[in-house]
Each structure stands twice: as C-alpha cells, then as structure tokens.
Protein backbone atom coordinates (compact mmCIF):
# COMPACT_ATOMS: atom_id res chain seq x y z
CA UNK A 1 -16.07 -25.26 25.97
CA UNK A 2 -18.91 -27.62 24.35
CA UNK A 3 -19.20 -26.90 20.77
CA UNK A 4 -22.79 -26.55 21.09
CA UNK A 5 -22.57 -24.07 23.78
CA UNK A 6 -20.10 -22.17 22.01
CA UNK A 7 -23.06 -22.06 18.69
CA UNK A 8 -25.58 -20.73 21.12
CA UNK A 9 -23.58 -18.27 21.74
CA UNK A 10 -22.60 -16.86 18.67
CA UNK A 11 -24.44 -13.86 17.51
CA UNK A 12 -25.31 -12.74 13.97
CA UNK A 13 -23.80 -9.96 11.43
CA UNK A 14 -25.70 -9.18 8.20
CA UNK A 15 -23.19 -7.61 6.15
CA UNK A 16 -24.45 -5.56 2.97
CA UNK A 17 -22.35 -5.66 0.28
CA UNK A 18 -22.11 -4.76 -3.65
CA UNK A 19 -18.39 -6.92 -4.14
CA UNK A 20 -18.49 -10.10 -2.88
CA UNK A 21 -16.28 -13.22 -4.45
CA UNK A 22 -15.90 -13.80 -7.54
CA UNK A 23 -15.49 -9.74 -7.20
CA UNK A 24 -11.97 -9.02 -8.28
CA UNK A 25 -10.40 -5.35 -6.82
CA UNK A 26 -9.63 -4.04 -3.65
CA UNK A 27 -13.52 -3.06 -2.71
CA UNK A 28 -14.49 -7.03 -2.23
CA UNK A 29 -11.32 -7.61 0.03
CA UNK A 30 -12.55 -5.88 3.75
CA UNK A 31 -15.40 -7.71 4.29
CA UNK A 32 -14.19 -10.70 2.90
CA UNK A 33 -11.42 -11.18 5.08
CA UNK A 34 -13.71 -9.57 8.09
CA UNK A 35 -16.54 -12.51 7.65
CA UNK A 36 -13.36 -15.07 7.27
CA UNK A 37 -12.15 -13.97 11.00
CA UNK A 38 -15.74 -12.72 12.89
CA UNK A 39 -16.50 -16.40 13.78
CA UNK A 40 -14.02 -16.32 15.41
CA UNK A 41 -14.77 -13.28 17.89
CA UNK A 42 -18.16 -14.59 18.54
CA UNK A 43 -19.37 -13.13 15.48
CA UNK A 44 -21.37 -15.51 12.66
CA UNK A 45 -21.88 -13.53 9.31
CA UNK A 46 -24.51 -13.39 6.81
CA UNK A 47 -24.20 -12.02 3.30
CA UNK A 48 -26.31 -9.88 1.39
CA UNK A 49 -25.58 -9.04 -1.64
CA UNK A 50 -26.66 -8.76 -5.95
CA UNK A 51 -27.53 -12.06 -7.72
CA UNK A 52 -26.64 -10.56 -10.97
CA UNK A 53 -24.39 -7.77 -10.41
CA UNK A 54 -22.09 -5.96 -12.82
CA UNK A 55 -18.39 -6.13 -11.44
CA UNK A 56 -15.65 -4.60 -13.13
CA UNK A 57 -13.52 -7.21 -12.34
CA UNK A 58 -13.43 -10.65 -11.79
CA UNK A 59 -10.81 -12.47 -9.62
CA UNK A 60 -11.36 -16.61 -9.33
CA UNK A 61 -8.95 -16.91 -6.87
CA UNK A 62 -10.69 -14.98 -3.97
CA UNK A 63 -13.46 -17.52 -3.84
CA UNK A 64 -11.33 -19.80 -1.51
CA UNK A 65 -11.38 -17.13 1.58
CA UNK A 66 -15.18 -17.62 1.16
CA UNK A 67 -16.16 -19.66 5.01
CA UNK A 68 -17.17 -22.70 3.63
CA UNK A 69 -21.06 -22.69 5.44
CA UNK A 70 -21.37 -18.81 5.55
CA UNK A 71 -25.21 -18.20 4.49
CA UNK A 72 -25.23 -15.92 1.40
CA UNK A 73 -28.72 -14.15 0.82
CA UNK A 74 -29.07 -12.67 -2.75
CA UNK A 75 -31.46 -10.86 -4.55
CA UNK A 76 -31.31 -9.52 -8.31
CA UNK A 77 -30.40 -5.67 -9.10
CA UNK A 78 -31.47 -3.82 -12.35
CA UNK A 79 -28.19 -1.31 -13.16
CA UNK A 80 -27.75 1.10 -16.39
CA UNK A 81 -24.35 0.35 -17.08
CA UNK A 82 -24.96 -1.27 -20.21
CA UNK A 83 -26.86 1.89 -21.77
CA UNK A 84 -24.25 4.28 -20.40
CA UNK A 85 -21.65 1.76 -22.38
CA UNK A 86 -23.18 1.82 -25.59
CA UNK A 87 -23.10 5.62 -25.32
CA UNK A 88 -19.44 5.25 -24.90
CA UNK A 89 -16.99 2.33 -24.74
CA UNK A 90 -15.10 4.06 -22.10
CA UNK A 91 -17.79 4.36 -19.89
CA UNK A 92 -17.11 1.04 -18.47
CA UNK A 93 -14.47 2.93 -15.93
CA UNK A 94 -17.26 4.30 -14.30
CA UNK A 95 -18.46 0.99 -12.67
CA UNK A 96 -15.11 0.76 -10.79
CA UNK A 97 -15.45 4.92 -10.32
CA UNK A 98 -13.05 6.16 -12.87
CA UNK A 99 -13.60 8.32 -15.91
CA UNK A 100 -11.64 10.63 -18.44
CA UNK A 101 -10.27 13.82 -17.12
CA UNK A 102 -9.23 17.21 -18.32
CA UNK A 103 -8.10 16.85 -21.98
CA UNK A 104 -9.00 13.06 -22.35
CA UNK A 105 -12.40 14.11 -21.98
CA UNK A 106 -15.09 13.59 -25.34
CA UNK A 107 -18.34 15.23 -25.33
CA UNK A 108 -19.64 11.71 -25.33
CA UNK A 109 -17.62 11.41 -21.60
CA UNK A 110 -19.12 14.50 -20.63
CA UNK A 111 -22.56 14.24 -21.01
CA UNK A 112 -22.06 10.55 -18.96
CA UNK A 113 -20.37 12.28 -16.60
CA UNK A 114 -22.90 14.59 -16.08
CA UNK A 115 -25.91 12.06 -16.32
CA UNK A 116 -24.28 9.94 -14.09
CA UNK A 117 -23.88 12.30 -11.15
CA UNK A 118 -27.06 13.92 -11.27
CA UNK A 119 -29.52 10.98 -12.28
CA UNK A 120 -28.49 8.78 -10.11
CA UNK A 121 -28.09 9.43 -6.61
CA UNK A 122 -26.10 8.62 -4.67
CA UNK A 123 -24.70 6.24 -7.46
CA UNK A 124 -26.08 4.02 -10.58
CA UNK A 125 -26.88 1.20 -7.88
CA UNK A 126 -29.72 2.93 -6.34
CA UNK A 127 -32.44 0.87 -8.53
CA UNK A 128 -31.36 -2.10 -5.78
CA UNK A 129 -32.19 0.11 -2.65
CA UNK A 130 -35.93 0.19 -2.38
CA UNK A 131 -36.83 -3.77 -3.26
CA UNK A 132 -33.57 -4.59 -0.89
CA UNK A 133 -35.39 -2.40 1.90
CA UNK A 134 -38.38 -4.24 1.02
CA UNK A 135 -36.81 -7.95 1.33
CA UNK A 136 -34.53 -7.46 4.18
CA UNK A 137 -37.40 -5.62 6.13
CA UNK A 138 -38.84 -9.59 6.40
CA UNK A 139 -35.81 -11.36 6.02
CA UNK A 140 -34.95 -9.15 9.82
CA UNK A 141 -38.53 -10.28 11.04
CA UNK A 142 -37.80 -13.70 10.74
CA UNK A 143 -34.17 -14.04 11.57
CA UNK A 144 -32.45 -12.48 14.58
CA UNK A 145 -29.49 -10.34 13.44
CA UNK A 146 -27.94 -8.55 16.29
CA UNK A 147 -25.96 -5.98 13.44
CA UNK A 148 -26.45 -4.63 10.25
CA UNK A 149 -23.03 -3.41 8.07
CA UNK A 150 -23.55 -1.25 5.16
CA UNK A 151 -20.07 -1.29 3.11
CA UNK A 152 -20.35 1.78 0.25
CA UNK A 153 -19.21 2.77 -2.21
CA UNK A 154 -21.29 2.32 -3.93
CA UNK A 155 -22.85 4.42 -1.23
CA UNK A 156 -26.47 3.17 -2.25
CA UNK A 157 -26.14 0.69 0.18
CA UNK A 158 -25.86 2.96 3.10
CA UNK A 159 -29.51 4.11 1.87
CA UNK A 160 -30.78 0.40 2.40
CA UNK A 161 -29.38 0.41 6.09
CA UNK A 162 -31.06 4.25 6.12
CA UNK A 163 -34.47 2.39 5.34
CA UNK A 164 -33.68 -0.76 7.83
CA UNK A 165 -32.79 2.11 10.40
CA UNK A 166 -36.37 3.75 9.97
CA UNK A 167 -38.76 0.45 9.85
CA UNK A 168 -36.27 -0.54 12.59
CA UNK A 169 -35.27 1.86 15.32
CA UNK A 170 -33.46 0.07 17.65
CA UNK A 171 -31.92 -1.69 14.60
CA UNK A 172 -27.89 -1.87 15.38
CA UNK A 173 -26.54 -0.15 12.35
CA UNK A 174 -22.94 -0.02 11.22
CA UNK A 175 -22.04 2.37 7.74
CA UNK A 176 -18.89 1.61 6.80
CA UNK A 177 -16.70 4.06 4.42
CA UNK A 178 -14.33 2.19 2.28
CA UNK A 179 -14.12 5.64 0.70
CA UNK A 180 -15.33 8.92 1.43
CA UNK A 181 -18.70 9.88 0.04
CA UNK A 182 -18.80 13.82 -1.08
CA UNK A 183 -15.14 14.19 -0.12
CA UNK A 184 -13.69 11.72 -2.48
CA UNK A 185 -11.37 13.29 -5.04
CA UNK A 186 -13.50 12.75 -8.14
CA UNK A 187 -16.73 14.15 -6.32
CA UNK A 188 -15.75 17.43 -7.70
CA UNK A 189 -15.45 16.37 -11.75
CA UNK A 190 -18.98 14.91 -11.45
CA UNK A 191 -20.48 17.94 -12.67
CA UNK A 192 -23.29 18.35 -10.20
CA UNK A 193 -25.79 20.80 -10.13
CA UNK A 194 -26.59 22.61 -7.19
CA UNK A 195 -29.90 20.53 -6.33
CA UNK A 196 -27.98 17.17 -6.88
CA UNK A 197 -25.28 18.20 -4.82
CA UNK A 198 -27.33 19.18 -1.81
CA UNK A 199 -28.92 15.88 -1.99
CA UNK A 200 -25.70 13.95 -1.60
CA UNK A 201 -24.70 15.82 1.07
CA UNK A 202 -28.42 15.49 3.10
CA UNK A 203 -27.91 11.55 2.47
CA UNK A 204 -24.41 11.46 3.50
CA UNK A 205 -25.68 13.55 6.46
CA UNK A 206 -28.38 11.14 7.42
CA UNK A 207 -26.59 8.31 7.11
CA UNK A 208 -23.39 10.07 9.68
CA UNK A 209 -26.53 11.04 12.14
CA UNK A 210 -28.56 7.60 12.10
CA UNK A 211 -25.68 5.16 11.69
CA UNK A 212 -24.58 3.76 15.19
CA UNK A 213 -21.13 3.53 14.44
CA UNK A 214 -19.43 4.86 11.14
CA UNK A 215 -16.34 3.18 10.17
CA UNK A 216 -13.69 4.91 8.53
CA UNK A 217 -10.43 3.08 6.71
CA UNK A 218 -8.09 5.95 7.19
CA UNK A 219 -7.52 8.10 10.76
CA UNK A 220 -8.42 11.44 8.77
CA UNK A 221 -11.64 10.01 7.36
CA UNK A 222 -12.21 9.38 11.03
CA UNK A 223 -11.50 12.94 12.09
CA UNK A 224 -13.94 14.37 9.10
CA UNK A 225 -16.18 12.06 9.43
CA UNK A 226 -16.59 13.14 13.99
CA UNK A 227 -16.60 16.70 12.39
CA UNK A 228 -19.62 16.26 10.34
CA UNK A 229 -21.64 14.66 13.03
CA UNK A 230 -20.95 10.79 12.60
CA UNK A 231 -20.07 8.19 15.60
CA UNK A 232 -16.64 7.50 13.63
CA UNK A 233 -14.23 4.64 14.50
CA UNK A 234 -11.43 4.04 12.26
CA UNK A 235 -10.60 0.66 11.41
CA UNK A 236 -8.02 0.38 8.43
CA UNK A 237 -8.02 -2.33 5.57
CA UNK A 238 -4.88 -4.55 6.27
CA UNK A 239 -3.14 -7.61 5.27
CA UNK A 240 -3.94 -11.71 5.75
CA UNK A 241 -1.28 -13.80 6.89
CA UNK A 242 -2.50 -16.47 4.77
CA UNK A 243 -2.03 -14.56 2.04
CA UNK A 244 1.39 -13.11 2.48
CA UNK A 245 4.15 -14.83 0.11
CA UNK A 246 7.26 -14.91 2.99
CA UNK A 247 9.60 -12.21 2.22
CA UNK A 248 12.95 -13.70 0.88
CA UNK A 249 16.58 -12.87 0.60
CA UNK A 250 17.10 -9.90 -1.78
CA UNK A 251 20.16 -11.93 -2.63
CA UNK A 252 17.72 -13.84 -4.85
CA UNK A 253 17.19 -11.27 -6.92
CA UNK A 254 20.69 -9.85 -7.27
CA UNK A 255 21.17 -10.93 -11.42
CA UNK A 256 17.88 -10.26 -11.55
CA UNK A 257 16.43 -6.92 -13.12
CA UNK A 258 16.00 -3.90 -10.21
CA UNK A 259 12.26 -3.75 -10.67
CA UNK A 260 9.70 -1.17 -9.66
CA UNK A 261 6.03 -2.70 -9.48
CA UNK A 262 2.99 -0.70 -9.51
CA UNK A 263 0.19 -3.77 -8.93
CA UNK A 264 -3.68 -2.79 -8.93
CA UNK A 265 -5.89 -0.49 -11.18
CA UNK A 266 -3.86 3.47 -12.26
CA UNK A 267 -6.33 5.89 -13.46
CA UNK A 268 -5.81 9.03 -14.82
CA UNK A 269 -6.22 10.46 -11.32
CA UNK A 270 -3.86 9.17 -9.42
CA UNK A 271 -0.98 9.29 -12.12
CA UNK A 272 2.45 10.43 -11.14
CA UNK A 273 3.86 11.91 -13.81
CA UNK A 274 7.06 13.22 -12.16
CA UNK A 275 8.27 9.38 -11.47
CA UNK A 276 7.89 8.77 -15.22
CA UNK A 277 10.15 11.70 -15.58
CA UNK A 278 12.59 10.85 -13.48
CA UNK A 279 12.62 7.12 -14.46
CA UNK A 280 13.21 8.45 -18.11
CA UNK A 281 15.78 11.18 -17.12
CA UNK A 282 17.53 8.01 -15.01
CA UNK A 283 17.39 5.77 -18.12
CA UNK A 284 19.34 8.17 -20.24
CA UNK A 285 21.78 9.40 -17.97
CA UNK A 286 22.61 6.14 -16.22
CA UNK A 287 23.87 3.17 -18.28
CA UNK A 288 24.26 1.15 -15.23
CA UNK A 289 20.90 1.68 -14.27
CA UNK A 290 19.12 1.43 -17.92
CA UNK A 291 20.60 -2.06 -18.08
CA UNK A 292 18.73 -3.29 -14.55
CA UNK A 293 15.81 -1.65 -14.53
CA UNK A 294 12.27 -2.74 -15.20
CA UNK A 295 8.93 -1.62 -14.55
CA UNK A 296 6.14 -3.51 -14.07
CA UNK A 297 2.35 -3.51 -14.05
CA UNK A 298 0.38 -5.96 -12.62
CA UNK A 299 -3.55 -4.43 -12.94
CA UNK A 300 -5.52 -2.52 -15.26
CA UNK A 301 -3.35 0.92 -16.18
CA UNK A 302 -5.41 3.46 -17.73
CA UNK A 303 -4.39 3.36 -22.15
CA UNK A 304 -3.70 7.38 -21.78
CA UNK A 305 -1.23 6.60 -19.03
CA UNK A 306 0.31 3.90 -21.07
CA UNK A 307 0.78 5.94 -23.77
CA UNK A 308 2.22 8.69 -22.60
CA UNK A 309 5.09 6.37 -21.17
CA UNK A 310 5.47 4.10 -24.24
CA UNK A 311 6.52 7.58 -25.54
CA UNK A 312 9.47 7.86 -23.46
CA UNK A 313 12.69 6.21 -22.81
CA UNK A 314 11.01 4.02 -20.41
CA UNK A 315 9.24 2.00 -23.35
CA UNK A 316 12.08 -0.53 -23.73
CA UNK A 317 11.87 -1.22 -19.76
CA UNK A 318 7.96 -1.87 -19.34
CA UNK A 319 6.68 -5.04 -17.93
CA UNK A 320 3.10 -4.99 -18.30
CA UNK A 321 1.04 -8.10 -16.85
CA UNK A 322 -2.34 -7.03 -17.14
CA UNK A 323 -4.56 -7.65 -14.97
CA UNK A 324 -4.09 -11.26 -12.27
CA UNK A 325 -5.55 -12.83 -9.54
CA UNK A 326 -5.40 -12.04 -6.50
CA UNK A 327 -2.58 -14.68 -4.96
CA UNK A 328 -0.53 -13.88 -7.85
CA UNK A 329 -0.33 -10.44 -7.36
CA UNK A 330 0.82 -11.13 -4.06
CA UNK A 331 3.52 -13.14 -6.04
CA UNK A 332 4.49 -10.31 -7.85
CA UNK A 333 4.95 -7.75 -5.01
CA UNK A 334 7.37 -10.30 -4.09
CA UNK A 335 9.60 -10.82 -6.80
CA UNK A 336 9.71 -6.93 -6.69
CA UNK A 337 12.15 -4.33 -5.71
CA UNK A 338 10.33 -1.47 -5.12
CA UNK A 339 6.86 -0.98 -4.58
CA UNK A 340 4.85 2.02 -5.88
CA UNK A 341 1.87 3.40 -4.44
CA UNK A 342 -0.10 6.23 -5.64
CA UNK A 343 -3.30 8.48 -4.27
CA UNK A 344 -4.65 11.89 -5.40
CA UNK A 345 -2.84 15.02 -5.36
CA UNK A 346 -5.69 17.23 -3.69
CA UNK A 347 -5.24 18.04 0.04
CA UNK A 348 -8.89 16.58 0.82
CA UNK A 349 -7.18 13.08 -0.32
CA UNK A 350 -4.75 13.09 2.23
CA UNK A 351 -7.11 10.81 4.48
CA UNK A 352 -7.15 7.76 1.39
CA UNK A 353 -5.27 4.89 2.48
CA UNK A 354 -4.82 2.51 -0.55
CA UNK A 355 -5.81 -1.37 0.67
CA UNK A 356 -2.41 -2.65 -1.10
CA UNK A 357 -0.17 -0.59 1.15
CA UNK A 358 -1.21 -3.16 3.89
CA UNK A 359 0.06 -5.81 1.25
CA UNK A 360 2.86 -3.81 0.17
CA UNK A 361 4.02 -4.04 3.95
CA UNK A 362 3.82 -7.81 4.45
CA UNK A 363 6.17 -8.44 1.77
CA UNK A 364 8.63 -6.33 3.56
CA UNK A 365 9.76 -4.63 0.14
CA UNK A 366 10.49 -0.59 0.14
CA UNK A 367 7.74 1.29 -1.20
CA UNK A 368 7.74 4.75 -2.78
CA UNK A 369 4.68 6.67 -2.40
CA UNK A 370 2.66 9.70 -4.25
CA UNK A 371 -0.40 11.94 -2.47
CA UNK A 372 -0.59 15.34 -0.92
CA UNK A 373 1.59 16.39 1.82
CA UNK A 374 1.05 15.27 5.02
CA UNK A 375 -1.14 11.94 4.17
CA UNK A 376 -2.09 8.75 6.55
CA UNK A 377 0.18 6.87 4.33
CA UNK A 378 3.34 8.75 5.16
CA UNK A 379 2.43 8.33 8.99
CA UNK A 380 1.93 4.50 7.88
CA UNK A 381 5.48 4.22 6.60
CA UNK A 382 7.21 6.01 8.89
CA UNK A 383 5.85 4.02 11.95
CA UNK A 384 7.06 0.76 9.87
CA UNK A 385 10.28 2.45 8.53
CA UNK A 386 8.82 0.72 5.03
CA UNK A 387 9.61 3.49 2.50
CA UNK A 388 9.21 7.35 1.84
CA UNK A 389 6.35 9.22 0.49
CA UNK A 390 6.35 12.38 -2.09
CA UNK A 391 4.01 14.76 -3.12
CA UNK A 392 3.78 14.92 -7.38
CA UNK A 393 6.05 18.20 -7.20
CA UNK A 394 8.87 16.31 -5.65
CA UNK A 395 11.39 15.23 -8.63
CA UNK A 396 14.93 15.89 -7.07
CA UNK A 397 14.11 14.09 -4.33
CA UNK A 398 12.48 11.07 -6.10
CA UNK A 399 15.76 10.74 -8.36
CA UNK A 400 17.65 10.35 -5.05
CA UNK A 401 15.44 7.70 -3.24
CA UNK A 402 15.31 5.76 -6.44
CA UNK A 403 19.08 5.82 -6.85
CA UNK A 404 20.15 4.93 -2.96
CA UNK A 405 17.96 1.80 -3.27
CA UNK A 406 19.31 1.12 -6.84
CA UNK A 407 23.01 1.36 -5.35
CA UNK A 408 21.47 -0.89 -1.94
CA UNK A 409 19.77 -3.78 -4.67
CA UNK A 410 23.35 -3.39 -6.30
CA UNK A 411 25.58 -4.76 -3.65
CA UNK A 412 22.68 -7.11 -2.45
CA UNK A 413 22.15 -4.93 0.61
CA UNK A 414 18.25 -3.60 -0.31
CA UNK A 415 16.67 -5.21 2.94
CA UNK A 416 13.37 -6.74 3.69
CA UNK A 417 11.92 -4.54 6.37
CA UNK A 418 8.69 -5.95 8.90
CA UNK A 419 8.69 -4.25 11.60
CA UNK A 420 5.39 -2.85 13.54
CA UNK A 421 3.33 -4.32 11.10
CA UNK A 422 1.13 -7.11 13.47
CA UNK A 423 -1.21 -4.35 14.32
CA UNK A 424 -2.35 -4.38 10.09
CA UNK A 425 -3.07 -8.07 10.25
CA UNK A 426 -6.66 -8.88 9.31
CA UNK A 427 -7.02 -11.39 12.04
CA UNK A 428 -5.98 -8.27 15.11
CA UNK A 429 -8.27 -6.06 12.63
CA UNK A 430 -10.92 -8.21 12.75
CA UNK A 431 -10.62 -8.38 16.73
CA UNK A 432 -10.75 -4.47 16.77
CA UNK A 433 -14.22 -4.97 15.21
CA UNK A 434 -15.55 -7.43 17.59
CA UNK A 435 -14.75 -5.14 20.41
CA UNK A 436 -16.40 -2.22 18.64
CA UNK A 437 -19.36 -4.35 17.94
C-alpha cells in the first residue's frame, strides 16, 4: 500500500494520562506499550499529560518504548503533595496510593488520611481537571481526534473526559480502570464521611453512564463494572516481547542460591505474613534448605515490612535491591527461582490483577501467589499451568509448594513453563483494542 495512503488513513487517539515516561511503576506501563503498538492497527496516538508532575518514581529506562514522532501535548498541574509531606515524611506513599495501616498509623497519618479523602475528590490531582477541560476543549476544535482515553487512577482524569463528554456529545469517550475506583481495597481506610463518599460514588457513576466504553484490566472488574451500569470490556495489562529476557536452562542456576523474588513496590496491604512464617519455620528446620535459599527484593518494600522480617531467621537470607529500572527488573525475574506475587486479602480484591504477573509469565519461572480465594490470578495461572495461588490463611500448604520446587531446583528439574501465554502479549492486546475502538 502507498505510504501516503496508508497516513491518510490513520486515525487519531488522544490518550489522557497522569504516568507517562520518565514515570517509573506499573501505572505508566499500559498506555505506554498501547501507543507503542496502535500505529500499527490504524491507530496514531497523541499524549496528554502534566508538564510538571509529581511521580513517585522515576524509571530512565522506559523512555526508549517512547514512538520516536508521537506528539506529546502538556500542560502544568498545581498538586499538594508537598504540604501533605511536610506534615509527615511518610506521606509521600500516598502519591503512589499507599499509607500506614492499623497499628503503624500516627495521628499525624491520620489526620492526612482523612484530609486526603475528603478534600480532594476524587484524588489530590483534581486542581489539573478544570484548566485541562479548558485547554483540550480547543485543542479538540482544532485537531480531529476520532477517541478520547481517560487512564485513572488517579481517577481525576476520568472527570476531564466527564467535561470533554459534556462540551462534546458525540465525543468518542473511552475510561479506562487500571484500578477500581470506590471498590479498591484501601477505599475503605480513607476515612470518608458520608457526604464525601456519596460524591465518589455519583462521579464514578457518571463516568460508568457517559463513558462509551469502560475498560477494565481484570474479568471481575469487568463483571462489576456491567453491574453498576458501565459499557465494560476487559482488556488485561500484559507483557512486551521486546522486553522479555528469554527464559534459560534452570541448569544455570543449579550452584546457584534457590531464590524467591518479590520485584515491584510491597505495602503494608498486600503483605503476606504467613510466607515469612513459613520461610522462617523452613530456615530452621531445614539445613539443606537454609544453605540455598535467598530472598530477594527488587522495588520499594514498605520499612515496617522490612522490619518485621529482619527480625526473623530470614535476616541472614535477604537480598534487597532497592528499587531498578525497568529492563533490569526484567533481569532479575530471570535469574529467579520463584516468583512471588501478592494482592489484598479482602474478597472485593479478588478482581486485581497485578501488571507483573504478565511479566512473571514471560520468563516462564513458577510463581507463588497471595489474594482472596477465588481471584482472576488463580484462573490466570491455572490456564498457563505457571504456579499456584494461596489465600494469607494457607501455611501448610505454602510449606509444601515451596519445598516440591526446592527438591525440583535441587536435581535441576524446576522447569521453565510458557505455555498459553501469546494471548498476554502487548502487541495481540493492543489488537484487542483496535477492534474495540
């Protein structure tokens, strides 16, 4: 086909996002990897997103996925994370949505809490949603964009395509959910009042009724999502080929240690407690095993979590990287064993699909999972025969699966496993989309 032909032809996505490159953490990933493949599918992308926003992480290394001639429109954003921070140190979690729980809690971590549910709704970006609506209502007048993506959290964003949706009716709108809105775990520890928390759920309700298509990363997001009135397609985060280290013999790493890797952010939430147990009960009763095993953290682990471990017998055995880039992360899922994967307890979790399981998979390394019963991720590995999942009551159980593939890695037997995994590929992902759009 003539290449100029072929140009005509291609229509136009403006994709509104918070995390774009040099955005480190799994939120910058989807779209990224979307506007690397749309083109293409027919699709040419356009970027809007903060001149000066406030990222909790930073990751160099993702800038290279950025298409070389992709148009990036930005505009500046005001955000009150540096008053909430001299209030409290610790309040930098909440720009990456984590906080103190339970006992951790201070006053100090209260009162943000609190201020930071019900001041700012739906979220501390909302200062960007009016001037956005304002800019992109002229940028739309004098450039034809056939679609309009929202990406939230932060969910403020799904407000600007709200406002685009009214000044534009036959605007073609699509709000996608990396995460839930009110049904994310942490929802509940905001400390809402009963005003504030009616006026999430009326935006959250707006945006499922005016949206043309709501995406969902997970097939129960999808489900709750249809149930509360939305137009919801699931279409789950996955892995790039280009990114994927080839899985190797495990032979390689037979004198090596047997080495369980957790690699991305652990909060306080999402911390499995009964796997440090077991580790530590396996340490002392197994002098076979306490002589090959590491683990290892690749990511930014939460100080209370890493304190309560250093406390155990598992303090000798910790491998902790901080946080890397993005390709060498990759690396280190490699040079693994075992992978570890973790999600929150609560049944109305059970629908969160962690972006690195996709990752987890293309290495073709076991993974051991924690959530609630019945979660997308067990369907996920038992469709790819990649690993088991638990709920954080299992322990018995745990200390079994652990052992078998300690006994496998022994005798140079622990396998790479691929199979079914195409259909996670961001390329075949990004070809779902095209079809929806």
């Amino acid at each position: 086909m003539d290449s100029n032909l072929q140009l005509m032809e291609q229509k136009k996505i403006l994709i509104i996002t918070y995390y774009w490159p040099p955005a480190g953490g799994p939120g910058v990933q989807r779209w990224l990897k979307f506007a690397k493949y749309l083109p293409e599918f027919g699709w040419d992308p356009v970027i809007y997103t903060p001149e000066n926003p406030s990222y909790p992480l930073l990751d160099e290394s993702l800038l290279k996925d950025v298409p070389p001639n992709i148009e990036i429109v930005k505009t500046r954003i005001w955000e009150p994370y540096q008053l909430a921070e001299k209030l409290n140190k610790s309040n930098k979690k909440f720009k990456a949505g984590q906080f103190d729980v339970g006992k951790n809690q201070s006053w100090k971590s209260k009162l943000s809490i609190w201020v930071r549910g019900n001041f700012f709704i739906p979220d501390a970006r909302v200062f960007w949603v009016k001037p956005s609506i304002k800019f992109l209502e002229q940028y739309l007048k004098e450039n034809k964009i056939d679609v309009v993506v929202t990406s939230g959290p932060p969910h403020s964003l799904h407000m600007i395509g709200l406002g685009l949706k009214e000044k534009f009716p036959n605007l073609k709108w699509i709000a996608d959910f990396r995460d839930p809105w009110t049904e994310i775990s942490y929802y509940k520890h905001l400390k809402l009042t009963k005003s504030s928390d009616r006026k999430h759920r009326q935006l959250e309700s707006a945006v499922f009724k005016n949206a043309n298509i709501t995406l969902a990363t997970s097939y129960t997001d999808a489900d709750n999502f249809r149930k509360a009135g939305a137009n919801a397609v699931c279409i789950t985060n996955g892995f790039d080929e280009s990114d994927a280290s080839a899985p190797h013999s495990m032979a390689e790493d037979k004198n090596k240690s047997f080495t369980l890797s957790y690699i991305g952010v652990l909060e306080q939430l999402r911390n499995p407690e009964n796997l440090w147990k077991v580790l530590d009960e396996l340490i002392r009763e197994n002098k076979e095993f306490a002589d090959a095993f590491t683990l290892k953290f690749a990511g930014r682990v939460d100080d209370k979590i890493l304190q309560s471990i250093e406390s155990s017998a598992l303090k000798e055995h910790i491998l902790n990287l901080g946080y890397i880039p993005h390709d060498k992360a990759v690396e280190e899922m490699t040079n693994s064993s075992l992978l570890l994967i973790t999600n929150f307890p609560n049944e109305s979790s059970k629908g969160i699909i962690p972006g690195k399981i996709f990752e987890y998979l293309a290495t073709g390394k076991q993974i051991i999972s924690f959530g609630p019963d019945e979660a997308d991720v067990s369907r996920i590995l038992s469709e790819t025969g990649a690993g088991k999942h638990f709920s954080y009551e299992n322990s018995q159980t745990v200390k079994e699966f652990i052992l078998s593939k300690f006994e496998l890695w022994k005798h140079g037997n622990l396998l790479e496993n691929t199979q079914n995994i195409e259909q996670f590929s961001r390329k075949n992902l990004t070809e779902k989309l095209s079809e929806i759009l």
